[in-house]
C-alpha atoms as a PDB file:
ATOM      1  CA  UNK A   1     265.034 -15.666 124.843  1.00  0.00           C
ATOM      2  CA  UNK A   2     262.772 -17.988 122.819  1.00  0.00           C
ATOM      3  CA  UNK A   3     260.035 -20.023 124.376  1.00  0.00           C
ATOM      4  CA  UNK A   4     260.210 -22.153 121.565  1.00  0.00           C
ATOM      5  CA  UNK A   5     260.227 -26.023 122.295  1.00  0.00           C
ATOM      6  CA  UNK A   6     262.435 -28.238 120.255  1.00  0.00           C
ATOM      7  CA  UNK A   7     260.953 -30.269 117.696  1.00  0.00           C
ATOM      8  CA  UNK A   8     257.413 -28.148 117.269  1.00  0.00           C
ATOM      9  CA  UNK A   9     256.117 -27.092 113.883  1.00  0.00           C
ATOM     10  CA  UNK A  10     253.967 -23.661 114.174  1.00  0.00           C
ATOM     11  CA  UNK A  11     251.131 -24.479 111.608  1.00  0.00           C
ATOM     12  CA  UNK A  12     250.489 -21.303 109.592  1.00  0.00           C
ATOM     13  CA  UNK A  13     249.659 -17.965 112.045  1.00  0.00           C
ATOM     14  CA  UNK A  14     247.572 -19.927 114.537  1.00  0.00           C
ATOM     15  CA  UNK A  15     249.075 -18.990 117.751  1.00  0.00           C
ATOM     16  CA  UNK A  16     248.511 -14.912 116.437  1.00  0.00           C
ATOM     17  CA  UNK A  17     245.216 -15.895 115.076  1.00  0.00           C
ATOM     18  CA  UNK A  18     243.506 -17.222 117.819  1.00  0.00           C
ATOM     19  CA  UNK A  19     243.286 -17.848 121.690  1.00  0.00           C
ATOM     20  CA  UNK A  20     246.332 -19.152 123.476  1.00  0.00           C
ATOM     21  CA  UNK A  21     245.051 -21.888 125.297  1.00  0.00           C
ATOM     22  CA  UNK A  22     246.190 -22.850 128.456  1.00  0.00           C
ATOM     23  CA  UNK A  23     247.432 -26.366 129.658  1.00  0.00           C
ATOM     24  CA  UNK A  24     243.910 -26.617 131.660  1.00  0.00           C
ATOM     25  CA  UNK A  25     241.694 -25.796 128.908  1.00  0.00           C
ATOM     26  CA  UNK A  26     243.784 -27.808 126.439  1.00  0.00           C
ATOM     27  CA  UNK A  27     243.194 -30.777 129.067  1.00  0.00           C
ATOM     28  CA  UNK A  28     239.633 -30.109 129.149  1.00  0.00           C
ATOM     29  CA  UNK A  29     238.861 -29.460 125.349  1.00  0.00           C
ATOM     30  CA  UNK A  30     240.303 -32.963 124.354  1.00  0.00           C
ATOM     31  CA  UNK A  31     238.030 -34.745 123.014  1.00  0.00           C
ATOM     32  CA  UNK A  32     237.688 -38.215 121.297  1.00  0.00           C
ATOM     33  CA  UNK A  33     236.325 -37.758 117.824  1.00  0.00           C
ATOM     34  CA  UNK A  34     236.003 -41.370 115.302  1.00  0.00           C
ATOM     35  CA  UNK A  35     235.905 -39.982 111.915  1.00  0.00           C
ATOM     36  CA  UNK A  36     234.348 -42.533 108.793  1.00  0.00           C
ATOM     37  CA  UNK A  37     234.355 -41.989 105.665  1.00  0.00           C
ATOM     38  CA  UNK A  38     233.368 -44.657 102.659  1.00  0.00           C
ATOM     39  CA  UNK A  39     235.889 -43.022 100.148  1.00  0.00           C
ATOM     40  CA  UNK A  40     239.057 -41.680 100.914  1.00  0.00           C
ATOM     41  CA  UNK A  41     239.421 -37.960 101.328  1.00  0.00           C
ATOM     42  CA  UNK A  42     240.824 -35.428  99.699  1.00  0.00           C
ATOM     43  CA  UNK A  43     241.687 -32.756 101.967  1.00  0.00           C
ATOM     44  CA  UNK A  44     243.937 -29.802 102.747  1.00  0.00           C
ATOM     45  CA  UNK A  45     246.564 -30.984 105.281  1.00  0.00           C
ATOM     46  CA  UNK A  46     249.833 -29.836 106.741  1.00  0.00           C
ATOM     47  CA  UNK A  47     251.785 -33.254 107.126  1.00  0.00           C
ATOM     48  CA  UNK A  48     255.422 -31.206 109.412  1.00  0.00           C
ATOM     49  CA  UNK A  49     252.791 -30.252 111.330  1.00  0.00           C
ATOM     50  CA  UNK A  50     251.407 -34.103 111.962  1.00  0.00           C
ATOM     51  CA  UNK A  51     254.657 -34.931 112.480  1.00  0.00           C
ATOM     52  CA  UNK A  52     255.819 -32.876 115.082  1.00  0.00           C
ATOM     53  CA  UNK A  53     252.550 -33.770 117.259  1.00  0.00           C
ATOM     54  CA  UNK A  54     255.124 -37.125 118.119  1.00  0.00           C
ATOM     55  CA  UNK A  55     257.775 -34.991 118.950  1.00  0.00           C
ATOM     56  CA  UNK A  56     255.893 -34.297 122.430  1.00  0.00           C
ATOM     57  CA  UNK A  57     256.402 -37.797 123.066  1.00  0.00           C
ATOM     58  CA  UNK A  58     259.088 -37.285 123.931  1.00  0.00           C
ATOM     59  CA  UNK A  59     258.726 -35.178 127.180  1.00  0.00           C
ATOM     60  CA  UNK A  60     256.563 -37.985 128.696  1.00  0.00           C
ATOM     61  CA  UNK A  61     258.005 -39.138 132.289  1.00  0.00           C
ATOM     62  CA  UNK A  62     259.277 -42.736 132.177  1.00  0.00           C
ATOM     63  CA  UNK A  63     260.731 -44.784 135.345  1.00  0.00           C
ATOM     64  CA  UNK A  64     262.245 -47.825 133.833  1.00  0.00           C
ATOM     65  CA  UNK A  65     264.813 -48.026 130.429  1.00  0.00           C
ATOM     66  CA  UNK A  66     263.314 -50.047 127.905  1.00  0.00           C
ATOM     67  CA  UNK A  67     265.358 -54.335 128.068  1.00  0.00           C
ATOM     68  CA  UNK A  68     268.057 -54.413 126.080  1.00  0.00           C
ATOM     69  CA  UNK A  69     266.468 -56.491 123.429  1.00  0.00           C
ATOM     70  CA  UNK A  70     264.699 -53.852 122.481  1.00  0.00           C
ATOM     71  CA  UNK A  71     267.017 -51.012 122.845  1.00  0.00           C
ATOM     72  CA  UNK A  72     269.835 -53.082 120.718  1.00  0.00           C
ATOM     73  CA  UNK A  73     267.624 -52.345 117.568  1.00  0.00           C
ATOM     74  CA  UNK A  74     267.589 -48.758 117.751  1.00  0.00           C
ATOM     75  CA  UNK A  75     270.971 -46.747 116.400  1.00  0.00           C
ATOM     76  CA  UNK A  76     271.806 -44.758 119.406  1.00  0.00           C
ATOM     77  CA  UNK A  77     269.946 -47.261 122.146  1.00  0.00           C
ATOM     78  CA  UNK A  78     267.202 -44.882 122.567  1.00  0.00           C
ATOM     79  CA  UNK A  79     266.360 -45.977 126.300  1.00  0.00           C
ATOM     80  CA  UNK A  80     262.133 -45.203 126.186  1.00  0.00           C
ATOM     81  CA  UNK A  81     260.000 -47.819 126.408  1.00  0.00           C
ATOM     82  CA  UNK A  82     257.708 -46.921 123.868  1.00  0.00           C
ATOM     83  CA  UNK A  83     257.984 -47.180 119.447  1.00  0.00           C
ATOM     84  CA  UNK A  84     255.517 -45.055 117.382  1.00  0.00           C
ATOM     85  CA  UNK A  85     255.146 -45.962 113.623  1.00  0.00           C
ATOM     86  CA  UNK A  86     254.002 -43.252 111.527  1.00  0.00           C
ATOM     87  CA  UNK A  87     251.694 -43.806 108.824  1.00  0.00           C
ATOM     88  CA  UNK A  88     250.803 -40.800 106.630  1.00  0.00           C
ATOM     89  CA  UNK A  89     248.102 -40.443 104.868  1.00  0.00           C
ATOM     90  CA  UNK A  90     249.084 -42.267 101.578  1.00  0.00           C
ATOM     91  CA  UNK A  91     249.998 -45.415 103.573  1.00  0.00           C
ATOM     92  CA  UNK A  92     246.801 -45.273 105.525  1.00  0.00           C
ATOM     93  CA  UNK A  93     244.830 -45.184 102.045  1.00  0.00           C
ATOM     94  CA  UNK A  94     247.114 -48.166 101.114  1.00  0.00           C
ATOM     95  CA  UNK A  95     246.513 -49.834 104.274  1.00  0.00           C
ATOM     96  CA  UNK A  96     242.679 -49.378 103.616  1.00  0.00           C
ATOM     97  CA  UNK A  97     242.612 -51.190 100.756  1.00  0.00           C
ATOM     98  CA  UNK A  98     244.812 -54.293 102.263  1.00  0.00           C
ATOM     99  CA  UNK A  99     242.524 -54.316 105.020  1.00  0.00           C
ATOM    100  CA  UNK A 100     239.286 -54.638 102.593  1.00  0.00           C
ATOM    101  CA  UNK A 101     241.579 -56.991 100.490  1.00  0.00           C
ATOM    102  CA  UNK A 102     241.036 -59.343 103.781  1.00  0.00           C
ATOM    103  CA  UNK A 103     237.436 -58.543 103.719  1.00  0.00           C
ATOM    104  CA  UNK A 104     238.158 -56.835 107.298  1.00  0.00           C
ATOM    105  CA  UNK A 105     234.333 -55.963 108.776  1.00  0.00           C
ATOM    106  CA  UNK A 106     235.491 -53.736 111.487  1.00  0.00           C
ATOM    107  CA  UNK A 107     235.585 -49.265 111.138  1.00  0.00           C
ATOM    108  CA  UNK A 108     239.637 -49.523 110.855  1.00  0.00           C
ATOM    109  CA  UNK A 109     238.864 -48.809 107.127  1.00  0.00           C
ATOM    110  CA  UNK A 110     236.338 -45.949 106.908  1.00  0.00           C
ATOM    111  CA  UNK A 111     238.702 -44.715 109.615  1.00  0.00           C
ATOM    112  CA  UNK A 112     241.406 -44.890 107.286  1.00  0.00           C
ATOM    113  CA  UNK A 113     239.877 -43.191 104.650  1.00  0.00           C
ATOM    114  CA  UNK A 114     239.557 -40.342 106.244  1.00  0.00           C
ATOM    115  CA  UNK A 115     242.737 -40.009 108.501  1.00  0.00           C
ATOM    116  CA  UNK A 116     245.268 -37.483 107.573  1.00  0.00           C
ATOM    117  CA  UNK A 117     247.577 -39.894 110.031  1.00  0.00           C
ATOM    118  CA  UNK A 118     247.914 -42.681 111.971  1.00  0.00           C
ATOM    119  CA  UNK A 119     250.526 -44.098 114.588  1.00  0.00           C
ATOM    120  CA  UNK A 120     251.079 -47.562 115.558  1.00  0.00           C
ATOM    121  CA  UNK A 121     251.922 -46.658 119.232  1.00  0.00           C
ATOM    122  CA  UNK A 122     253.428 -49.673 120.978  1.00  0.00           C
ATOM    123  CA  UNK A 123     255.095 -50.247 123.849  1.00  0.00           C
ATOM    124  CA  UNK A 124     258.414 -52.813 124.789  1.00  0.00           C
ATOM    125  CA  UNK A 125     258.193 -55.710 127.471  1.00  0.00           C
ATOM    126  CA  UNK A 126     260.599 -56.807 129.729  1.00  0.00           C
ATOM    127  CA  UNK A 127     260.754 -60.382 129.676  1.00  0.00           C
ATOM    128  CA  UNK A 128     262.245 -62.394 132.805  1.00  0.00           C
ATOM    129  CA  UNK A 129     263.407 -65.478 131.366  1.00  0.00           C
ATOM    130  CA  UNK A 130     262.317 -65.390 127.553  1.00  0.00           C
ATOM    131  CA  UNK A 131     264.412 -63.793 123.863  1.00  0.00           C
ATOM    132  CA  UNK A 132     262.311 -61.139 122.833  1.00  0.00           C
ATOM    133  CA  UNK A 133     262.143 -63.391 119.823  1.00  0.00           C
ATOM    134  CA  UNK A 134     260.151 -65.796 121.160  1.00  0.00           C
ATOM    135  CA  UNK A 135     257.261 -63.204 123.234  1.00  0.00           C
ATOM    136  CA  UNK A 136     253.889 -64.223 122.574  1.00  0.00           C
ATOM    137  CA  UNK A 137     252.030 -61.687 120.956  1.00  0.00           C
ATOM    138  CA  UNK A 138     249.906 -59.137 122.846  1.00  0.00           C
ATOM    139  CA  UNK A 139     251.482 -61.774 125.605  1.00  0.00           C
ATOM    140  CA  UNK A 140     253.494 -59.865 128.663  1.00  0.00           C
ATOM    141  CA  UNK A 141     254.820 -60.445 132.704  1.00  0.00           C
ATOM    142  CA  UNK A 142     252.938 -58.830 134.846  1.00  0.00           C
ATOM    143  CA  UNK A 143     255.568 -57.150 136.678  1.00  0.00           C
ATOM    144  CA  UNK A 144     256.075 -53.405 137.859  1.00  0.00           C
ATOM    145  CA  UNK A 145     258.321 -53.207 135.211  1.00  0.00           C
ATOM    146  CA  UNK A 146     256.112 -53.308 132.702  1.00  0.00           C
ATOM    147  CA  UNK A 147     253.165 -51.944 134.530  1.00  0.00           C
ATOM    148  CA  UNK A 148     255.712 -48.537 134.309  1.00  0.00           C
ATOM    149  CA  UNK A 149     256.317 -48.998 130.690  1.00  0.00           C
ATOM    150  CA  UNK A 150     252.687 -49.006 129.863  1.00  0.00           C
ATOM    151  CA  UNK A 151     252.254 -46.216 132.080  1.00  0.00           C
ATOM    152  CA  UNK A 152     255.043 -44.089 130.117  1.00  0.00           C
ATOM    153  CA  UNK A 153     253.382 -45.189 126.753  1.00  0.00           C
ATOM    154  CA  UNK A 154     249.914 -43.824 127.860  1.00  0.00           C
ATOM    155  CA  UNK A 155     251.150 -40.648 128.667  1.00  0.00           C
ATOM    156  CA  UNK A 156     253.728 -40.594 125.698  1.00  0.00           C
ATOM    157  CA  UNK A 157     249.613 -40.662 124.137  1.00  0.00           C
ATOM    158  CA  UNK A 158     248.393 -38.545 126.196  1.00  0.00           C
ATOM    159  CA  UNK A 159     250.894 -36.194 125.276  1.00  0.00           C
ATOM    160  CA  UNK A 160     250.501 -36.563 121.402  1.00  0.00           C
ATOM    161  CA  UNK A 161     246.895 -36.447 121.341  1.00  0.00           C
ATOM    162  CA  UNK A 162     246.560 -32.764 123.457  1.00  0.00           C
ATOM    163  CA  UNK A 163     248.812 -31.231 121.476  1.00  0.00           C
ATOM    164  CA  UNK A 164     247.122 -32.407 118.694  1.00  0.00           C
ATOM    165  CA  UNK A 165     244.088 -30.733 120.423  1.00  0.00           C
ATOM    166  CA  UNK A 166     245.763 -27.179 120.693  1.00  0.00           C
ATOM    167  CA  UNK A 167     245.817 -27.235 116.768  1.00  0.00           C
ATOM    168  CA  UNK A 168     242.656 -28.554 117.105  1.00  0.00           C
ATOM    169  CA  UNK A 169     243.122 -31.792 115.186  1.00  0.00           C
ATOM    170  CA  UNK A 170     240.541 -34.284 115.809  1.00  0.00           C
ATOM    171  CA  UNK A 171     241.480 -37.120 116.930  1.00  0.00           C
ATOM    172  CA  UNK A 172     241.165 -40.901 117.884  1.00  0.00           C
ATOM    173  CA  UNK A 173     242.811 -43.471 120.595  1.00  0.00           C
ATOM    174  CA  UNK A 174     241.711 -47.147 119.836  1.00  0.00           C
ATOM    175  CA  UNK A 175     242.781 -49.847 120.800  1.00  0.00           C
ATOM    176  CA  UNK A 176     243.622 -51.027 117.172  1.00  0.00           C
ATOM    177  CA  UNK A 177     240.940 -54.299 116.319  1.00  0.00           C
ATOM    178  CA  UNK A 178     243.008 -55.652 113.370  1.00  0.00           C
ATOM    179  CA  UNK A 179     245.613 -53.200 113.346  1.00  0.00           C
ATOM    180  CA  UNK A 180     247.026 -55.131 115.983  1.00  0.00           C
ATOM    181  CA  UNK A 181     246.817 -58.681 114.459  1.00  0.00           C
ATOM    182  CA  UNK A 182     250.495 -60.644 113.637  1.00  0.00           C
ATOM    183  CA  UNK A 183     249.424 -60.087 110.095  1.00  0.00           C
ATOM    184  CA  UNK A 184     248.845 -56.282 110.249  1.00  0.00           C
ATOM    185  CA  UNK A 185     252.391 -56.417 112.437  1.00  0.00           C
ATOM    186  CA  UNK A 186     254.121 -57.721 109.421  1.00  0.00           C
ATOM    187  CA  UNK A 187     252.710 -55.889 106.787  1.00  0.00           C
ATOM    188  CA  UNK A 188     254.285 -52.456 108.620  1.00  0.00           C
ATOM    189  CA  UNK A 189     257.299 -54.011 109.533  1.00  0.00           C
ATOM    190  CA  UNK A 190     256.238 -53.654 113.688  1.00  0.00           C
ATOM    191  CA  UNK A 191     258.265 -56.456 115.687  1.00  0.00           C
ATOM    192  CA  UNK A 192     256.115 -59.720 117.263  1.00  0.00           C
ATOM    193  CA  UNK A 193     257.554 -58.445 120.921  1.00  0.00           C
ATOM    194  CA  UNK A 194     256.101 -55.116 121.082  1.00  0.00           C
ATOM    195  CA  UNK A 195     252.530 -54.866 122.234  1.00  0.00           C
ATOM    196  CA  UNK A 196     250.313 -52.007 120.422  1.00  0.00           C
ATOM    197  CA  UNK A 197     249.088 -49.616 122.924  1.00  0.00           C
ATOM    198  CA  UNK A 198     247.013 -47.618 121.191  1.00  0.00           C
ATOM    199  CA  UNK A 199     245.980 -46.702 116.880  1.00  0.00           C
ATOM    200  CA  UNK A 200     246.068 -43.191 117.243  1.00  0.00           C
ATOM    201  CA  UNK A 201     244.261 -41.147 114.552  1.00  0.00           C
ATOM    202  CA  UNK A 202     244.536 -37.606 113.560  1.00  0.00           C
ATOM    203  CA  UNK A 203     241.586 -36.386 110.862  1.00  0.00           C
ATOM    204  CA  UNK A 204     241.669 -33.115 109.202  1.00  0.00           C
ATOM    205  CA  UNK A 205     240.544 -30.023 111.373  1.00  0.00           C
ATOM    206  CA  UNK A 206     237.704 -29.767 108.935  1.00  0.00           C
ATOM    207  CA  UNK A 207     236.321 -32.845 109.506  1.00  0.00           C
ATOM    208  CA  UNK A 208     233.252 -31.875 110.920  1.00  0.00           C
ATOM    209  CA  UNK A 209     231.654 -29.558 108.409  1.00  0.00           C
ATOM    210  CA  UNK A 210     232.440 -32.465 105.534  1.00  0.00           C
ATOM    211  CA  UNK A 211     229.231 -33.898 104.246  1.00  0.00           C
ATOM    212  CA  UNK A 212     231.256 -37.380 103.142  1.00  0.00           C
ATOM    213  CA  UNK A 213     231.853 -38.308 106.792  1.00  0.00           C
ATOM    214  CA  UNK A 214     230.146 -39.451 110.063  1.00  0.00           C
ATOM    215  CA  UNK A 215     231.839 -38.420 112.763  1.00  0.00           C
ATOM    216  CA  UNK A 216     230.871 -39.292 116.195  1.00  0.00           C
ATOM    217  CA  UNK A 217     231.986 -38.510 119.726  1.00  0.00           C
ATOM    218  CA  UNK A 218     233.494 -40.482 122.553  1.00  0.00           C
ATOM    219  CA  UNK A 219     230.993 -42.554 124.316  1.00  0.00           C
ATOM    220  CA  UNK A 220     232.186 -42.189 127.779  1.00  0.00           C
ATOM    221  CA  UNK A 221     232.441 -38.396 127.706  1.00  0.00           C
ATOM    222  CA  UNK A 222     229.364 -37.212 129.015  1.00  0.00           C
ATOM    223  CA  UNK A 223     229.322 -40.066 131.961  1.00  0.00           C
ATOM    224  CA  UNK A 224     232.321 -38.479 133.326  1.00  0.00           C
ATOM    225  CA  UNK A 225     232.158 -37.867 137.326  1.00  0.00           C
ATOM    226  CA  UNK A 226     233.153 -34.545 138.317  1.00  0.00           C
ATOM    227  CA  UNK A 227     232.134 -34.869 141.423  1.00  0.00           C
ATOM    228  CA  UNK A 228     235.321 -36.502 142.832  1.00  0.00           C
ATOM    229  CA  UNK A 229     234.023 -39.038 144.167  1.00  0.00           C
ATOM    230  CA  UNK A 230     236.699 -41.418 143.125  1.00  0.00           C
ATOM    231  CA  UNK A 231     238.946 -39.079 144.719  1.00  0.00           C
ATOM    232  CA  UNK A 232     239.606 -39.547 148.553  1.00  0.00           C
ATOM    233  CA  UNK A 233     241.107 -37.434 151.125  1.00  0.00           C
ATOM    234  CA  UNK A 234     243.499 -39.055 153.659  1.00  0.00           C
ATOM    235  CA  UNK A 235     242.957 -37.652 157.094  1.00  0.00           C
ATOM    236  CA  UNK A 236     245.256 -39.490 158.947  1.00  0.00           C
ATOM    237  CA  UNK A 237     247.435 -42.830 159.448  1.00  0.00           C
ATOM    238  CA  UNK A 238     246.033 -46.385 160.435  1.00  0.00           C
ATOM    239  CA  UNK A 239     248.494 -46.753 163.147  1.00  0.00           C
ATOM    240  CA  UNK A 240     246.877 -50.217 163.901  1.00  0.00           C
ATOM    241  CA  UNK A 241     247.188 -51.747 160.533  1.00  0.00           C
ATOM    242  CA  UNK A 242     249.818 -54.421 159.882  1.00  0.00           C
ATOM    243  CA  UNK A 243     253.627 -52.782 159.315  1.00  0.00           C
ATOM    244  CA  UNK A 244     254.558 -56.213 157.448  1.00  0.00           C
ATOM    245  CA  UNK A 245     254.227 -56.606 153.490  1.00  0.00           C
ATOM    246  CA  UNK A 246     252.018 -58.794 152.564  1.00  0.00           C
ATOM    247  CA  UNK A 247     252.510 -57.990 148.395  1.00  0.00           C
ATOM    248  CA  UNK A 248     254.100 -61.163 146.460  1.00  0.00           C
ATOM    249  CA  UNK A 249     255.943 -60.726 143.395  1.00  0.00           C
ATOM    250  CA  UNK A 250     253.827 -61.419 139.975  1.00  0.00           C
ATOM    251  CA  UNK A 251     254.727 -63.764 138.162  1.00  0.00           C
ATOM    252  CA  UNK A 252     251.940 -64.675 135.726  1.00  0.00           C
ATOM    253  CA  UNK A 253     250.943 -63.715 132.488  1.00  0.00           C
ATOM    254  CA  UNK A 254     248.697 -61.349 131.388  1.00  0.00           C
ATOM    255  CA  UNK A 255     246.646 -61.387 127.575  1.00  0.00           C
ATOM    256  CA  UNK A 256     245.446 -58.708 126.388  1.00  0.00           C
ATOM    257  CA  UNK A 257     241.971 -59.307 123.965  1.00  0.00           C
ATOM    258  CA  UNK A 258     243.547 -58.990 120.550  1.00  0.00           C
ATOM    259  CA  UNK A 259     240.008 -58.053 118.708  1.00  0.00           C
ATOM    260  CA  UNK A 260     239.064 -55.681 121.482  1.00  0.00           C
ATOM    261  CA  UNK A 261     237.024 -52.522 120.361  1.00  0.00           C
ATOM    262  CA  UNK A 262     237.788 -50.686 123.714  1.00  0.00           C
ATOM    263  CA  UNK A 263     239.111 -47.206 123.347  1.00  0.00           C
ATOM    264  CA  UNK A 264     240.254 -44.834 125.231  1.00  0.00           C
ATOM    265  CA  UNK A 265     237.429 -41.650 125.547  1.00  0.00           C
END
């Protein structure tokens, strides 16, 4: 019987090639990696392969369905709560050249010159009392609801961007800077009531060993903690603590910073 998951390009005779990494070192090799270039590149890439790195989006856990606002819009009422738009590399050189059109003065362009891919990861709100129509942008309830949905979407991510690291793809999770303005929205046909997650970017495998890019790492990656010591071990029950609830449903709204440069190392 084949061990074959559905949906998952082999790219060329890597798996006979080299190493079969296990999920552990695959989670531990990840890396962030923010690729610039000033000109586009012209590189060697292997685009079914790109494009199957979404399909393991969708083995990502996910508690709630997304509204039916949302799920109306898709032909067979897909219930996730997350949308990924794909844009391959000839719409990310396009989208370059909009973006310096606008006289944009963020990275989102040197990043775009050298990405072999890009998706437009967002995820779908659940409005209490509001059409979908009329959502403010980045704009959401903060309600467990949606705190779920965002959690599916980061590990619909997470899931992308390790397989992309078992083919070792470099790659990049932003939090998008323009790429998540209204305008940016419109120009790639991306509904006003989904919020963008994450700009995830996938640069060629070679990318370090080019002499036309800068490539630099995440910054958080060598302050991580392995100590533990956000980790806590329960040995036993506060049997004098209060049995009643004291949690009130949330009912306000949350922004998120539209021209954020947060990422996620």
């Amino acid at each position: 019987m084949s061990n074959r998951v559905p949906g998952f390009a082999r790219s060329d005779n890597f798996k006979t090639q080299f190493h079969i990494l296990s999920i552990k070192e695959i989670i531990a090799s990840r890396r962030t990696s923010k690729v610039l270039a000033k000109s586009p590149l012209e590189a060697d890439f292997d685009q079914a392969l790109l494009e199957s790195l979404v399909n393991a989006a969708a083995y990502a856990p996910f508690h709630y369905m997304a509204a039916n606002s949302h799920r109306e819009k898709l032909s067979d009422n897909a219930p996730e709560p997350w949308r990924i738009y794909i844009l391959n590399r000839t719409i990310c050189r396009q989208l370059r050249k909009w973006l310096i059109g606008r006289n944009d003065k963020t990275k989102v362009a040197e990043m775009l010159a050298a990405a072999d891919m890009l998706l437009q990861v967002t995820w779908c709100p659940t409005t209490a009392d509001e059409p979908a129509g009329n959502a403010e942008p980045d704009g959401f309830d903060a309600t467990q609801t949606n705190m779920e949905h965002i959690a599916a979407t980061a590990a619909a991510i997470q899931n992308m961007i390790l397989t992309a690291t078992e083919h070792e793809i470099p790659n990049y999770w932003s939090s998008g800077g323009s790429l998540r303005e209204r305008e940016t929205f419109d120009l790639l046909g991306i509904p006003h009531d989904e919020i963008l997650l994450g700009s995830v970017f996938f640069f060629p495998r070679n990318a370090d060993q080019n002499q036309n890019v800068t490539m630099f790492p995440g910054k958080m990656r060598e302050r991580r903690s392995f100590d533990r010591t956000w980790c806590h071990r329960i040995e036993g029950l506060n049997m004098n603590s209060s049995s009643k609830s004291t949690a009130q449903k949330v009912t306000t709204t949350v922004r998120m910073g539209r021209n954020s440069k947060v990422s996620m190392e």
